[in-house]
C-alpha atoms as a PDB file:
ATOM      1  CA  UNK A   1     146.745 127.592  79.401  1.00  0.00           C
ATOM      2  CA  UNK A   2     149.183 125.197  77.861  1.00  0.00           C
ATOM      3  CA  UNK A   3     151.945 126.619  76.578  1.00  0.00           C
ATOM      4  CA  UNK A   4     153.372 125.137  73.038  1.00  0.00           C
ATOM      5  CA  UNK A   5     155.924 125.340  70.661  1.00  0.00           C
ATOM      6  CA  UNK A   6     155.956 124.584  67.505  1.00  0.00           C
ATOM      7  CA  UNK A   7     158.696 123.914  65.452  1.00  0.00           C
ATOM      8  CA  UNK A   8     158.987 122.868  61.490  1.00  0.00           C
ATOM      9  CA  UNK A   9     160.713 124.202  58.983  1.00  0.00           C
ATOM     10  CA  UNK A  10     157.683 124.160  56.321  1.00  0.00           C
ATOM     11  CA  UNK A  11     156.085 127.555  57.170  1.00  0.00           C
ATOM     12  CA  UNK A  12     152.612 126.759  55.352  1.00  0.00           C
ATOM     13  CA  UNK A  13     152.035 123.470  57.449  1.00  0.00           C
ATOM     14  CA  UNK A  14     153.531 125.571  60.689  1.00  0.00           C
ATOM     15  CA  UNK A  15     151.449 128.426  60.176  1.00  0.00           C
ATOM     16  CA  UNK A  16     148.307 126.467  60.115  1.00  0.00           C
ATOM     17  CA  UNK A  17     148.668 124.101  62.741  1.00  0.00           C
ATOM     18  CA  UNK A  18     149.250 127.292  64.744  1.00  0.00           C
ATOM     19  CA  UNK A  19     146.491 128.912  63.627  1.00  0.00           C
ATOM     20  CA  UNK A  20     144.286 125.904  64.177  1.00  0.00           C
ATOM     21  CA  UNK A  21     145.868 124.895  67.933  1.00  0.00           C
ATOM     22  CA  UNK A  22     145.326 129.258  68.465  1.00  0.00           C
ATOM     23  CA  UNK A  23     141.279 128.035  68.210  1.00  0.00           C
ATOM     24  CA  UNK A  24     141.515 125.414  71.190  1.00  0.00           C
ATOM     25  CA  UNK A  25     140.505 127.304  74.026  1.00  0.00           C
ATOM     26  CA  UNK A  26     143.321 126.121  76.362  1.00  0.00           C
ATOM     27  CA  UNK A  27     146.122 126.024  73.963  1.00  0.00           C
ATOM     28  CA  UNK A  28     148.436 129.006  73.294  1.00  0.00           C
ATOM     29  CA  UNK A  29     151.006 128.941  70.918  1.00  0.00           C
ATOM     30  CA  UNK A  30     153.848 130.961  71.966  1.00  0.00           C
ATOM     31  CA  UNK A  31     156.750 130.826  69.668  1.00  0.00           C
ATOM     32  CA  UNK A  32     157.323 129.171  65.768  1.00  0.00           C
ATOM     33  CA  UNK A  33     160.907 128.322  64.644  1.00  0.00           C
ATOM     34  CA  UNK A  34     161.912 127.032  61.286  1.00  0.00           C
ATOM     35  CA  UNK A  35     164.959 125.332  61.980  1.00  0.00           C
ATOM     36  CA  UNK A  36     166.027 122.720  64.710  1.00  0.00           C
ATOM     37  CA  UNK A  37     168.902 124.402  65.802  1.00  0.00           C
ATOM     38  CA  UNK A  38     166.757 127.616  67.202  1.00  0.00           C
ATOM     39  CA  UNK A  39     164.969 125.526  69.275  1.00  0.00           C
ATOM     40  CA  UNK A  40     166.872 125.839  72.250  1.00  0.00           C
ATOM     41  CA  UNK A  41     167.028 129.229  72.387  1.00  0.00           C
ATOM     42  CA  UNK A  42     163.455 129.966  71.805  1.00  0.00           C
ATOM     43  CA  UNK A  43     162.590 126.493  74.533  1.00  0.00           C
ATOM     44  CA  UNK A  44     164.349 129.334  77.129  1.00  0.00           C
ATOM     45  CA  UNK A  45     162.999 132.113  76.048  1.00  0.00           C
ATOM     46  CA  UNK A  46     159.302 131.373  76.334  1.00  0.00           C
ATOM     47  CA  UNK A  47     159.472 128.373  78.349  1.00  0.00           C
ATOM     48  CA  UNK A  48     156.786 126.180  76.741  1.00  0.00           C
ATOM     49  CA  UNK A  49     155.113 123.344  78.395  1.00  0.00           C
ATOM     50  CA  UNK A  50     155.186 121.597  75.113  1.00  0.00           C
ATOM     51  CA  UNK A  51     157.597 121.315  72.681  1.00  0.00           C
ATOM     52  CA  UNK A  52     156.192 120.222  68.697  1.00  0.00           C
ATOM     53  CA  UNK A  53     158.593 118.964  66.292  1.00  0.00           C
ATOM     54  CA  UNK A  54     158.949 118.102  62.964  1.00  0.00           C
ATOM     55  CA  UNK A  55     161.609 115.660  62.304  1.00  0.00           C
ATOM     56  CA  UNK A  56     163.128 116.559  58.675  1.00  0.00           C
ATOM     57  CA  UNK A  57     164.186 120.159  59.476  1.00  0.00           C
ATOM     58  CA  UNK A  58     167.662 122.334  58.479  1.00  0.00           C
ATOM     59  CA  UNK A  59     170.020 122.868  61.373  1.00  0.00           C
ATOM     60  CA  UNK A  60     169.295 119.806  63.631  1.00  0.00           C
ATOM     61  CA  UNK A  61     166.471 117.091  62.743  1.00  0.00           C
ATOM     62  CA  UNK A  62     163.511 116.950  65.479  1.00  0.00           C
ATOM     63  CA  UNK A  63     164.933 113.707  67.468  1.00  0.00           C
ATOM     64  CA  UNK A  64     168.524 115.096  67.746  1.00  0.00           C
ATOM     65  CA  UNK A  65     166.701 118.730  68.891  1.00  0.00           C
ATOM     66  CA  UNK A  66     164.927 116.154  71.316  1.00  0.00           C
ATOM     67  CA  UNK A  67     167.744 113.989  72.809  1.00  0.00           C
ATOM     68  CA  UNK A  68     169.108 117.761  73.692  1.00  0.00           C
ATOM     69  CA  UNK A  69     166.465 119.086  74.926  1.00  0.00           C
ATOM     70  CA  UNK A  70     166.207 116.090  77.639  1.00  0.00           C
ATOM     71  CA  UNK A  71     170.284 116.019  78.453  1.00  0.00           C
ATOM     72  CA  UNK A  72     169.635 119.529  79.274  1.00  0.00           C
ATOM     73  CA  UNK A  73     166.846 118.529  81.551  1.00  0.00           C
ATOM     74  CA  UNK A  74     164.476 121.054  79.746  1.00  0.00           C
ATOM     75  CA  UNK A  75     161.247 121.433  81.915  1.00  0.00           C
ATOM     76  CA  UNK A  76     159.052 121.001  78.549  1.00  0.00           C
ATOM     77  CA  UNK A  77     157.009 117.664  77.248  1.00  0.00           C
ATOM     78  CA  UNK A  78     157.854 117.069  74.070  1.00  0.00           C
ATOM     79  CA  UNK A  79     155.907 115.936  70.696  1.00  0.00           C
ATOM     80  CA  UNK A  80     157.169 114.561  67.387  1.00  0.00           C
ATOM     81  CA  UNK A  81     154.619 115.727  64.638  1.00  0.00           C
ATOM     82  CA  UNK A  82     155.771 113.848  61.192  1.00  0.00           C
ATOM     83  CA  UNK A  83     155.106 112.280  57.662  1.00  0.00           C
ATOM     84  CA  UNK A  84     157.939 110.128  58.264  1.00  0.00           C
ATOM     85  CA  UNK A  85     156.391 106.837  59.914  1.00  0.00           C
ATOM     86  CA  UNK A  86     159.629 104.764  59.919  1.00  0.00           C
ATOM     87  CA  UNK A  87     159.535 102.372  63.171  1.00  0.00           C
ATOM     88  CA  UNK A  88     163.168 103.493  64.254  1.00  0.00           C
ATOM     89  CA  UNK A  89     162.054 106.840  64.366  1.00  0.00           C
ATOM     90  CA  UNK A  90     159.652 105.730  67.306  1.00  0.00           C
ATOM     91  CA  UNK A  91     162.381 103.505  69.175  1.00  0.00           C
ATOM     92  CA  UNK A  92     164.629 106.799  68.917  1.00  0.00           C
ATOM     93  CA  UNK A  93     162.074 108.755  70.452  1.00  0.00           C
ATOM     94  CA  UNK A  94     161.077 107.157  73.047  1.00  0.00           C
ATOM     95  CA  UNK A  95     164.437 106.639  73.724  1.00  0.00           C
ATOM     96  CA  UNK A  96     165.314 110.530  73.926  1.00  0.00           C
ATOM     97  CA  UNK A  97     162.213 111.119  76.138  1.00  0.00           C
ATOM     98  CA  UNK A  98     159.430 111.896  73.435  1.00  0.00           C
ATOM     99  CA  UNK A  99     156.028 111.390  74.875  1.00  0.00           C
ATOM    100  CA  UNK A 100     154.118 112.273  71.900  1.00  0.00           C
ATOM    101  CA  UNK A 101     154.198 110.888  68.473  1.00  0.00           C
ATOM    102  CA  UNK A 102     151.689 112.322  65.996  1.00  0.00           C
ATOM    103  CA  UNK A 103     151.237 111.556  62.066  1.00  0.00           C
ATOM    104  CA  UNK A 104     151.057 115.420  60.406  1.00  0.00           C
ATOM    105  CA  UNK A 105     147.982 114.022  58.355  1.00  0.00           C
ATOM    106  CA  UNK A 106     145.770 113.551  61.758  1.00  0.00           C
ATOM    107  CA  UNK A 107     143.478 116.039  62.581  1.00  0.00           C
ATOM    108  CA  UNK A 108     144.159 118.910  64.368  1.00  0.00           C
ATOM    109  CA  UNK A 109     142.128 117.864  67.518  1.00  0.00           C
ATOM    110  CA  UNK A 110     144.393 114.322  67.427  1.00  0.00           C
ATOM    111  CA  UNK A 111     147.450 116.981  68.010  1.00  0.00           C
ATOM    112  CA  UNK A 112     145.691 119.070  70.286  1.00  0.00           C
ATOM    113  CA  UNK A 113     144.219 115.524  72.379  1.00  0.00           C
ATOM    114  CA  UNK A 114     148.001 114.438  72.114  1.00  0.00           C
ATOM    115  CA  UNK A 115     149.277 117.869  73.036  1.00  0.00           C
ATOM    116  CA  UNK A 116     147.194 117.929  77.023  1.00  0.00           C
ATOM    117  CA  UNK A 117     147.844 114.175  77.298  1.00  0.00           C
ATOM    118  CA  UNK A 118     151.529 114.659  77.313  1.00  0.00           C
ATOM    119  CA  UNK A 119     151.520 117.793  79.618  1.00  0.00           C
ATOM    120  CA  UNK A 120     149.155 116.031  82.053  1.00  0.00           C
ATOM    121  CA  UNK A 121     152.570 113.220  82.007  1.00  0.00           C
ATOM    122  CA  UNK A 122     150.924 110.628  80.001  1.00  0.00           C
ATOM    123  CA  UNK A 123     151.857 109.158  76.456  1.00  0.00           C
ATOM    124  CA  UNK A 124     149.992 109.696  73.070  1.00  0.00           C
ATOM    125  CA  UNK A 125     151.432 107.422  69.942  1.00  0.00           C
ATOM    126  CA  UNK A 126     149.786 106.782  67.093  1.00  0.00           C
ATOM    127  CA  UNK A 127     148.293 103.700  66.496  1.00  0.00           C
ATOM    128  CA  UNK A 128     149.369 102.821  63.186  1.00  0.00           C
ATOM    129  CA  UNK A 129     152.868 103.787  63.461  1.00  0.00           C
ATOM    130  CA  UNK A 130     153.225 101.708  67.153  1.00  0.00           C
ATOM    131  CA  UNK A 131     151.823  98.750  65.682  1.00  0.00           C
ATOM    132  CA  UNK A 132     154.400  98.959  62.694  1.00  0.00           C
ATOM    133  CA  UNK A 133     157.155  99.928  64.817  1.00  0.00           C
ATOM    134  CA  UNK A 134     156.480  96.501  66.906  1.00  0.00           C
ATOM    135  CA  UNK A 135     156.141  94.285  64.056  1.00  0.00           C
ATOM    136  CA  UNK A 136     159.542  95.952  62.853  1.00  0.00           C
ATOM    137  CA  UNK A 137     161.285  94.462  65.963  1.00  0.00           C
ATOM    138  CA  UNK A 138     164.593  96.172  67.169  1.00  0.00           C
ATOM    139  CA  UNK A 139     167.164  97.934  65.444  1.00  0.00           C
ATOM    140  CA  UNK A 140     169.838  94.778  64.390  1.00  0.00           C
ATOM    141  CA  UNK A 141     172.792  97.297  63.399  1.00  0.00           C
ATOM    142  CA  UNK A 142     175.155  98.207  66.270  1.00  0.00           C
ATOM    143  CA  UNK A 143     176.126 101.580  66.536  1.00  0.00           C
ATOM    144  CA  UNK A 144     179.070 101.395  64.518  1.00  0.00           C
ATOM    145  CA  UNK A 145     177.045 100.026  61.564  1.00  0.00           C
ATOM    146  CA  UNK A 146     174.584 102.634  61.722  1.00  0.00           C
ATOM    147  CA  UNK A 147     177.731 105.030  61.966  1.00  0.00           C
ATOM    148  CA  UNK A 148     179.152 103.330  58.604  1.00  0.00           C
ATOM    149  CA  UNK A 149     175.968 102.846  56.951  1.00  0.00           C
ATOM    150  CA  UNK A 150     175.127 107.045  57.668  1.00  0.00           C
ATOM    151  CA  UNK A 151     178.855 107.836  55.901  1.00  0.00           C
ATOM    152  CA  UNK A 152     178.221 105.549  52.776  1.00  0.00           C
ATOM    153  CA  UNK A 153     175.257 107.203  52.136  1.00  0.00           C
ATOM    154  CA  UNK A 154     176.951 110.780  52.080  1.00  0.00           C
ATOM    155  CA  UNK A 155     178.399 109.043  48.960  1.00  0.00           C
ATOM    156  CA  UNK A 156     181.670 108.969  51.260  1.00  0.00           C
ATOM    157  CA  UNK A 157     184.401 106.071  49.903  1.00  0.00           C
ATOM    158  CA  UNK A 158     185.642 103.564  52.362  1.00  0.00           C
ATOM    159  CA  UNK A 159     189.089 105.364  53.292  1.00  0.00           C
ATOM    160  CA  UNK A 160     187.826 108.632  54.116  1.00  0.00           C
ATOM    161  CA  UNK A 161     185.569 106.543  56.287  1.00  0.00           C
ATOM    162  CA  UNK A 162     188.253 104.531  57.917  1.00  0.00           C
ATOM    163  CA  UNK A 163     190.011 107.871  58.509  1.00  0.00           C
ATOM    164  CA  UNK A 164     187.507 109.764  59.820  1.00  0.00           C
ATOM    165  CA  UNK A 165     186.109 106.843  62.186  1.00  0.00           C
ATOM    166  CA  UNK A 166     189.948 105.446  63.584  1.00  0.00           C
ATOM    167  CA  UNK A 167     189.401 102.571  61.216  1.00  0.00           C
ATOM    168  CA  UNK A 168     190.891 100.491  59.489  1.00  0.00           C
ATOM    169  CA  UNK A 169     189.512 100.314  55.229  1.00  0.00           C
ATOM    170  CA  UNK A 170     189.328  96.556  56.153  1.00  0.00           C
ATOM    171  CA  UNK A 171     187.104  96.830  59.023  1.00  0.00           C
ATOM    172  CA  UNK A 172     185.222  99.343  57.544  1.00  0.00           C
ATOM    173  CA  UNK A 173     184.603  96.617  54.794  1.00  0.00           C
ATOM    174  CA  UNK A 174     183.509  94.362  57.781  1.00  0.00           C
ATOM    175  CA  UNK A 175     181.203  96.465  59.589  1.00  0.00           C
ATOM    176  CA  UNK A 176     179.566  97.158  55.591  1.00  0.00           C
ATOM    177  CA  UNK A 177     179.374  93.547  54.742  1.00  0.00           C
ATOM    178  CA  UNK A 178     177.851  92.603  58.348  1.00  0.00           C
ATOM    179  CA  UNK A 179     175.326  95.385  58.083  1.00  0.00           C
ATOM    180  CA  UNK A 180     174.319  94.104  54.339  1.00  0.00           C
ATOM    181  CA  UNK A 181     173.779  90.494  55.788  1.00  0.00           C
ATOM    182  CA  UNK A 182     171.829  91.383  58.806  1.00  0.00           C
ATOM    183  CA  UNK A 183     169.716  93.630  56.588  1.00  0.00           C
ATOM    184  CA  UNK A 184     169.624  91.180  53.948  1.00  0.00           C
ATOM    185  CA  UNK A 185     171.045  93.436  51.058  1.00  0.00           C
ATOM    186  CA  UNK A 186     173.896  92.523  48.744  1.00  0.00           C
ATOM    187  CA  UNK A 187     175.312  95.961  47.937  1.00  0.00           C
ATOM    188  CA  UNK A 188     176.078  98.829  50.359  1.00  0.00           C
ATOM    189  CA  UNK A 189     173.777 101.107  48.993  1.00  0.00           C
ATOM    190  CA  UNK A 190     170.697  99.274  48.966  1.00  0.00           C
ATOM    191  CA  UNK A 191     171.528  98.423  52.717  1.00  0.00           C
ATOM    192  CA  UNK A 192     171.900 102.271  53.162  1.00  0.00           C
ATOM    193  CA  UNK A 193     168.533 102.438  51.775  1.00  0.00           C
ATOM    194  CA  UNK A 194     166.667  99.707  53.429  1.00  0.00           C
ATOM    195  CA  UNK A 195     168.392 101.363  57.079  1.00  0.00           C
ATOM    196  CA  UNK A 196     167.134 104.697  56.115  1.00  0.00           C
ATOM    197  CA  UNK A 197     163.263 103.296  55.340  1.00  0.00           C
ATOM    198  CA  UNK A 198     163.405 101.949  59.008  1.00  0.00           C
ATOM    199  CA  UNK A 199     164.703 104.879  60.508  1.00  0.00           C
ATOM    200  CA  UNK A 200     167.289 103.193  61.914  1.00  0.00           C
ATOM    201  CA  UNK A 201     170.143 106.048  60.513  1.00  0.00           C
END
């Protein structure tokens, strides 16, 4: 049996993929959390072989819960299930060790093909989403952009910025303007926006 977690933090959707994975024969769901920060704690208690996570969830979203997981070399495969099909969400994924990446409107037996694949230590991706996610290209923002673009869109003003990143308000300016251009905005909140829509913050 394949042991599986699933974690999402809509209880209708998580109740029924459970209930539907619970009818594959080799499939056992062992433990359902709501929240991204209790999946550590419930990865070592029941020690699934497969890890299923939403990524918009309260606590910690699903690729943060996943870059964890694999810095704390947890033994479990892991699976992104999601509506969100932004082509930075895949890069980040793959990046943090995700071997699965499923859309939440495929059929159950999609999960549950993707689900053995990725315990058997192959890859599933959805075709759609890989396809965008190439013609996307890479993530132009360096890490500092993304870092200024996230703040601006907490609605935070350049000097608490500047203060809370070392910064200067001038070079805070800088990194906003440069981010704009590459992303070919001309304010800072449309270039929070258009970052945001490629899951690149």
């Amino acid at each position: 049996m394949i042991r599986v977690l699933l974690a999402d933090d809509e209880q209708l959707i998580r109740g029924a993929v459970a209930a539907l994975l619970g009818l594959e024969p080799d499939l056992d769901v062992v433990a359902e959390v709501g929240r991204g920060d209790e999946v550590a704690a419930a990865v070592a208690a029941h020690a699934p072989d497969v890890a299923v996570l939403d990524i918009e969830m309260p606590g910690a979203d699903g690729l943060t819960v996943a870059e964890r997981l694999t810095a704390s070399g947890a033994r479990c495969a892991i699976c992104i299930l999601t509506s969100f099909g932004r082509p930075g969400y895949l890069r980040r994924a793959m990046a943090a060790g995700v071997r699965g990446f499923v859309a939440k409107d495929a059929p159950t037996q999609e999960l549950a093909a993707a689900i053995r694949k990725i315990h058997d230590g192959g890859r599933y991706l959805d075709a759609e989403l890989a396809a965008t996610a190439m013609a996307a290209g890479d993530n132009p923002l360096t890490d500092r952009e993304r870092e200024v673009l996230r703040l601006t869109g907490t609605g935070a003003e350049t000097a608490r910025i500047a203060a809370r990143l070392h910064l200067s308000e001038g070079t805070v300016r800088n990194y906003l303007s440069t981010a704009m251009t590459k992303l070919g905005e001309s304010n800072r909140l449309a270039a929070v926006r258009a970052a945001q829509d490629m899951g690149w913050i």
